[in-house]
Protein backbone atom coordinates (compact mmCIF):
# COMPACT_ATOMS: atom_id res chain seq x y z
CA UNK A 1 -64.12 71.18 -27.13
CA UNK A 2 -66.60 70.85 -29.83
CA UNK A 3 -68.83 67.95 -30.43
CA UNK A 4 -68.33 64.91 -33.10
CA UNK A 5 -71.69 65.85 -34.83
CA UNK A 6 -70.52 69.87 -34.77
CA UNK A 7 -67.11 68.97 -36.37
CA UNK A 8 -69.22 67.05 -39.07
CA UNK A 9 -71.48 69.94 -39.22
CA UNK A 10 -68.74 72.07 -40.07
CA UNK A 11 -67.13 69.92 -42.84
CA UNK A 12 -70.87 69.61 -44.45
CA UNK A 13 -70.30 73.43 -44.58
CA UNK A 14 -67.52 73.44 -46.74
CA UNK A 15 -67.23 72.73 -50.18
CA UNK A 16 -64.45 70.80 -50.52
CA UNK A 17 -63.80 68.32 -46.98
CA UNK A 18 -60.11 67.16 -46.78
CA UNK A 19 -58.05 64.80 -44.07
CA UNK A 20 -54.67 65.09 -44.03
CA UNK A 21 -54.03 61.78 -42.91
CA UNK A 22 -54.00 58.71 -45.63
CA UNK A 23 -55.93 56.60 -42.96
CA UNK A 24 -59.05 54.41 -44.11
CA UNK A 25 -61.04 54.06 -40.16
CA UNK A 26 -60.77 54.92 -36.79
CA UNK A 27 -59.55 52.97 -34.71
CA UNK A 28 -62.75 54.75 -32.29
CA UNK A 29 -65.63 52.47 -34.59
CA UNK A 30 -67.57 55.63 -33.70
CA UNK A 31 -64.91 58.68 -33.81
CA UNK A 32 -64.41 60.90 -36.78
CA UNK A 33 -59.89 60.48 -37.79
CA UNK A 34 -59.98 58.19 -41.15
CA UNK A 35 -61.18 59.09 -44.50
CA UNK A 36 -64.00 56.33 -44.54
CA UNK A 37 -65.48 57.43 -41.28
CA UNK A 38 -65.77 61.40 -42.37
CA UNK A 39 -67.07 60.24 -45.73
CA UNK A 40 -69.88 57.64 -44.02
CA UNK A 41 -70.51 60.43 -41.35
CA UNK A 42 -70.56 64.11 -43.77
CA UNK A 43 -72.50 62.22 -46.79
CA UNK A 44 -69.89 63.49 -48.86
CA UNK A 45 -66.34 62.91 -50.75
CA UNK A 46 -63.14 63.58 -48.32
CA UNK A 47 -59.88 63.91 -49.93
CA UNK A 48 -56.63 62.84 -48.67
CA UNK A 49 -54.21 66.22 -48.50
CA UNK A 50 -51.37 65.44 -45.95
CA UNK A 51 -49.51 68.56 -44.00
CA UNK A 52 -47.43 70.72 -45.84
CA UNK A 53 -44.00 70.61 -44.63
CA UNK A 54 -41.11 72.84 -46.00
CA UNK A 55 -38.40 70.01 -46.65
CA UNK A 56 -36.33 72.23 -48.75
CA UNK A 57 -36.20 74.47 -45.49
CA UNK A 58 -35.24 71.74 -42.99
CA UNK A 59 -32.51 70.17 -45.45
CA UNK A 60 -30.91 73.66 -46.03
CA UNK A 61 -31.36 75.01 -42.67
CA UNK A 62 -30.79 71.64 -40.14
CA UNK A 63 -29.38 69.00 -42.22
CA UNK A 64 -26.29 67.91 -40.80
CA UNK A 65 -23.71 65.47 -42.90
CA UNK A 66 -21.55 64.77 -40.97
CA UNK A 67 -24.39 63.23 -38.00
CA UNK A 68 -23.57 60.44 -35.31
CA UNK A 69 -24.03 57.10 -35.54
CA UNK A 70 -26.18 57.36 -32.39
CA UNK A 71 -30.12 56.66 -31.10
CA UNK A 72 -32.59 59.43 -30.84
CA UNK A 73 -35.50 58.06 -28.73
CA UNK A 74 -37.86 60.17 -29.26
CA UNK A 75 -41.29 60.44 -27.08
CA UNK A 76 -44.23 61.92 -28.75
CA UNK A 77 -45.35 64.49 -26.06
CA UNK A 78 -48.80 63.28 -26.19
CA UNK A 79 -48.93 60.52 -23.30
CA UNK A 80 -51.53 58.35 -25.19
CA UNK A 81 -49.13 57.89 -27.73
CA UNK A 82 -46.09 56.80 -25.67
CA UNK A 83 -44.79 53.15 -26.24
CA UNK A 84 -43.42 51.48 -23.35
CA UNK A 85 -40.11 50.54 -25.26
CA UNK A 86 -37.41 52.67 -23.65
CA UNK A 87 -36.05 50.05 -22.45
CA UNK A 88 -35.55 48.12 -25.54
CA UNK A 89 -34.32 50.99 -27.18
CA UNK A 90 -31.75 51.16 -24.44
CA UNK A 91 -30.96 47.52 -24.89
CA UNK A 92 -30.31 47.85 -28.61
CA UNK A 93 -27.84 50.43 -28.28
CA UNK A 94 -26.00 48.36 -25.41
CA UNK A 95 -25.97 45.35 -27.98
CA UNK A 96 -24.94 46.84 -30.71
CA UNK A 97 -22.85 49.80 -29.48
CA UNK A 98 -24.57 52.83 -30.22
CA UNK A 99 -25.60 55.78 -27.87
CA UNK A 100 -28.68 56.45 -27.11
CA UNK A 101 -29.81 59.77 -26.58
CA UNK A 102 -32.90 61.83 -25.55
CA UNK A 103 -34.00 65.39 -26.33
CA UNK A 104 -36.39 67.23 -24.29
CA UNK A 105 -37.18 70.55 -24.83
CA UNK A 106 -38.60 73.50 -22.32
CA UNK A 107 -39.32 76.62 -23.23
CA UNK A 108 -37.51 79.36 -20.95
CA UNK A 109 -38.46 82.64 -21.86
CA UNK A 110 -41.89 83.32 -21.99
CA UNK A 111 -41.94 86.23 -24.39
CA UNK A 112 -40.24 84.22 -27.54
CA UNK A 113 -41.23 80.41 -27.95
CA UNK A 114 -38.42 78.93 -30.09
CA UNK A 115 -39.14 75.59 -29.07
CA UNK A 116 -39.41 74.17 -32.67
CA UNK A 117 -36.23 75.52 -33.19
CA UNK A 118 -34.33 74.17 -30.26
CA UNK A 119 -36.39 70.41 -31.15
CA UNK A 120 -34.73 70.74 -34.86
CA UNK A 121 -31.03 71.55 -33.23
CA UNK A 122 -30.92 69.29 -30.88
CA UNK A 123 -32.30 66.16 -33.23
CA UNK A 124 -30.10 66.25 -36.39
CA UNK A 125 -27.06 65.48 -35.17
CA UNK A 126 -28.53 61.50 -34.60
CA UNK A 127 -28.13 59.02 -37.73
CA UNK A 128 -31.17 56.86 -36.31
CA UNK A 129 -34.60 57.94 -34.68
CA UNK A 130 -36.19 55.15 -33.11
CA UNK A 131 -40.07 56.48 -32.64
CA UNK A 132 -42.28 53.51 -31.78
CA UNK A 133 -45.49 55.74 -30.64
CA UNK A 134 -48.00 53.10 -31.08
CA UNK A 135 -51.39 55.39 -32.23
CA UNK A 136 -51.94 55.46 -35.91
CA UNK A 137 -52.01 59.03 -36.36
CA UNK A 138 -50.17 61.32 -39.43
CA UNK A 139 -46.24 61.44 -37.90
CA UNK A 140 -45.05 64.61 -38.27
CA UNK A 141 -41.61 63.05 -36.91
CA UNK A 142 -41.34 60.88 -39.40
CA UNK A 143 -40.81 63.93 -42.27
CA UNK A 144 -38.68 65.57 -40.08
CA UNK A 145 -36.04 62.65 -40.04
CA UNK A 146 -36.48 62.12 -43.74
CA UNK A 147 -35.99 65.59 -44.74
CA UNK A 148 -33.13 65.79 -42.60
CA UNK A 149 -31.24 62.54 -43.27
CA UNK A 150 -32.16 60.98 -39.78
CA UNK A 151 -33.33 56.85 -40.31
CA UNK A 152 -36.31 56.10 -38.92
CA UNK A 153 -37.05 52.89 -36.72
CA UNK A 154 -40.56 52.15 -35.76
CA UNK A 155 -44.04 53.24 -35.48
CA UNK A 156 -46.63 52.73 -37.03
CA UNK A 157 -48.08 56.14 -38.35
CA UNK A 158 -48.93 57.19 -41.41
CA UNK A 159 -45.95 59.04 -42.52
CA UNK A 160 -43.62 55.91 -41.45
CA UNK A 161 -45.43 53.95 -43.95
CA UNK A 162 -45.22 56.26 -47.10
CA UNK A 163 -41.23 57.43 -45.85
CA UNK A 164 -39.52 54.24 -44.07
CA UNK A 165 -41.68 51.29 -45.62
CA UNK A 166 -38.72 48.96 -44.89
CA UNK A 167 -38.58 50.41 -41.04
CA UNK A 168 -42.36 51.26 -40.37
CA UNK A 169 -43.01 48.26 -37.52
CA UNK A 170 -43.60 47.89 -33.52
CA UNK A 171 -42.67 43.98 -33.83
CA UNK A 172 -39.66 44.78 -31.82
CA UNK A 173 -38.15 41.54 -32.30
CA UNK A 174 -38.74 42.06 -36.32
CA UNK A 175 -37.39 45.57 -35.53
CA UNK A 176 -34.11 44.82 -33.69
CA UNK A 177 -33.19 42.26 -37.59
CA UNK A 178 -34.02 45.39 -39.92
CA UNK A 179 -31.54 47.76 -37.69
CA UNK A 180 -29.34 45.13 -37.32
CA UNK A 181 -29.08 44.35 -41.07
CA UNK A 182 -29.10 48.16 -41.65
CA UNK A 183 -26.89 48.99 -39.51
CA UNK A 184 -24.13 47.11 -40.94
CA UNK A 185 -24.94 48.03 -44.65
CA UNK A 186 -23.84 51.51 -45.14
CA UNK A 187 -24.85 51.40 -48.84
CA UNK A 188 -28.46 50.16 -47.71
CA UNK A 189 -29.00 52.57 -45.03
CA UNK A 190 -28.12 55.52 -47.66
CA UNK A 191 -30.17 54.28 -50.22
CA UNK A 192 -33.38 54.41 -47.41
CA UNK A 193 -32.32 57.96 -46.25
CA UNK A 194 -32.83 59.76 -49.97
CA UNK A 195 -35.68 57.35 -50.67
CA UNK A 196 -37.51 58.71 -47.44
CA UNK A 197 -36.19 62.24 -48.83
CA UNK A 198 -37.83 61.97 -52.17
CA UNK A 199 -40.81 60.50 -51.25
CA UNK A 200 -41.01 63.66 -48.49
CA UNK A 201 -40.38 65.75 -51.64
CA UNK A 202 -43.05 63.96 -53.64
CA UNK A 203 -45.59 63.72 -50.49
CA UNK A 204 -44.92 66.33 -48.00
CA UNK A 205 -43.58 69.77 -50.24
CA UNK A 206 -45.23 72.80 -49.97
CA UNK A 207 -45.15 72.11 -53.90
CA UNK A 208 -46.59 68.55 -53.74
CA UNK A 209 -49.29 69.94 -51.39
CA UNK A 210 -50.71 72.60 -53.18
CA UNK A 211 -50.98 70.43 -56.78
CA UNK A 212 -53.02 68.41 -54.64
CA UNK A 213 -55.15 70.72 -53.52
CA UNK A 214 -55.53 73.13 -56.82
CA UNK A 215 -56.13 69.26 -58.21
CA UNK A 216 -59.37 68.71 -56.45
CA UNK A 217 -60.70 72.58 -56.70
CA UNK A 218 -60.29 71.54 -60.36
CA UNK A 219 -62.73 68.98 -59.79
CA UNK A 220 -65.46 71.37 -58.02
């Protein structure tokens, strides 16, 4: 693994030095993930460009509309990023009647990894995702659920924030009121679904991406 100073090294290199997630420090006072500490640390501008992510793709391909009214608890697979919640996630389906389900994913044949794929089929049959990984990191998750209709619950990454405003909280006792008051509002809970899938449109899109980008070659 390279070096701090040799990643920063590396970005002096470049002409144009982006971070794709829309994070001001570290929570590391002396690591290098948040646009403040790259620009302190390379002397230079860093612009915020999240991760491309085909929504169109994962709407046409794995959006399901008829899904269940049913918990994904989802583990990130790093283990620093874990929460310690499973059991409250179990508890708020017991109290308020939903299933609860987990998806884990191996991959068996060691000539074709379709792991992705089998992640994608196995998640978007679930109404909520409850994701409460407590690092502040970019959430991939998070535009996965919103560009395929899935409600997220939790977390406190920087995709949560942009996508699921109203959900994007590890206070669990705040948490269990939102899902409560969601839950029983079917006209709310749609209205949070296509605003997370518009503001993945407007955020995430290959489209959305690239003007970003071409924006600040413009500027060079």
């Amino acid at each position: 693994n390279c070096t701090i100073q040799q990643r920063v090294d590396f970005f002096k290199s470049c002409d144009v030095i982006t971070f794709p997630w829309n994070i001001d420090r570290d929570r590391d006072p002396n690591g290098i993930l948040g646009l403040e500490n790259m620009t302190e640390m390379c002397g230079r501008d860093v612009h915020y460009i999240p991760q491309p992510h085909d929504i169109n793709f994962l709407y046409d391909r794995y959006f399901e509309p008829n899904r269940n009214i049913q918990i994904l608890n989802y583990r990130p697979t790093q283990d620093n990023r874990i929460s310690s919640d499973g059991d409250y996630i179990e508890y708020i389906g017991n109290k308020y009647n939903v299933k609860v389900i987990k998806h884990l994913v191996k991959n068996k044949d060691p000539h074709k990894d379709n792991t992705w794929e089998q992640f994608l089929s196995g998640i978007k049959d679930s109404l909520y995702c409850f994701n409460t990984a407590k690092e502040k990191v970019g959430g991939s998750m998070g535009v996965q659920c919103a560009a395929l209709g899935i409600l997220n619950f939790g977390g406190i990454q920087d995709s949560h924030e942009i996508l699921f405003s109203e959900t994007a909280t590890n206070d669990l006792v705040k948490l269990e009121d939102i899902f409560q008051k969601i839950h029983n509002d079917n006209e709310l809970r749609e209205s949070i679904i296509k605003k997370a899938f518009d503001k993945a449109l407007e955020n995430y899109s290959h489209d959305s991406v690239k003007k970003r980008f071409t924006d600040v070659i413009k500027g060079y």
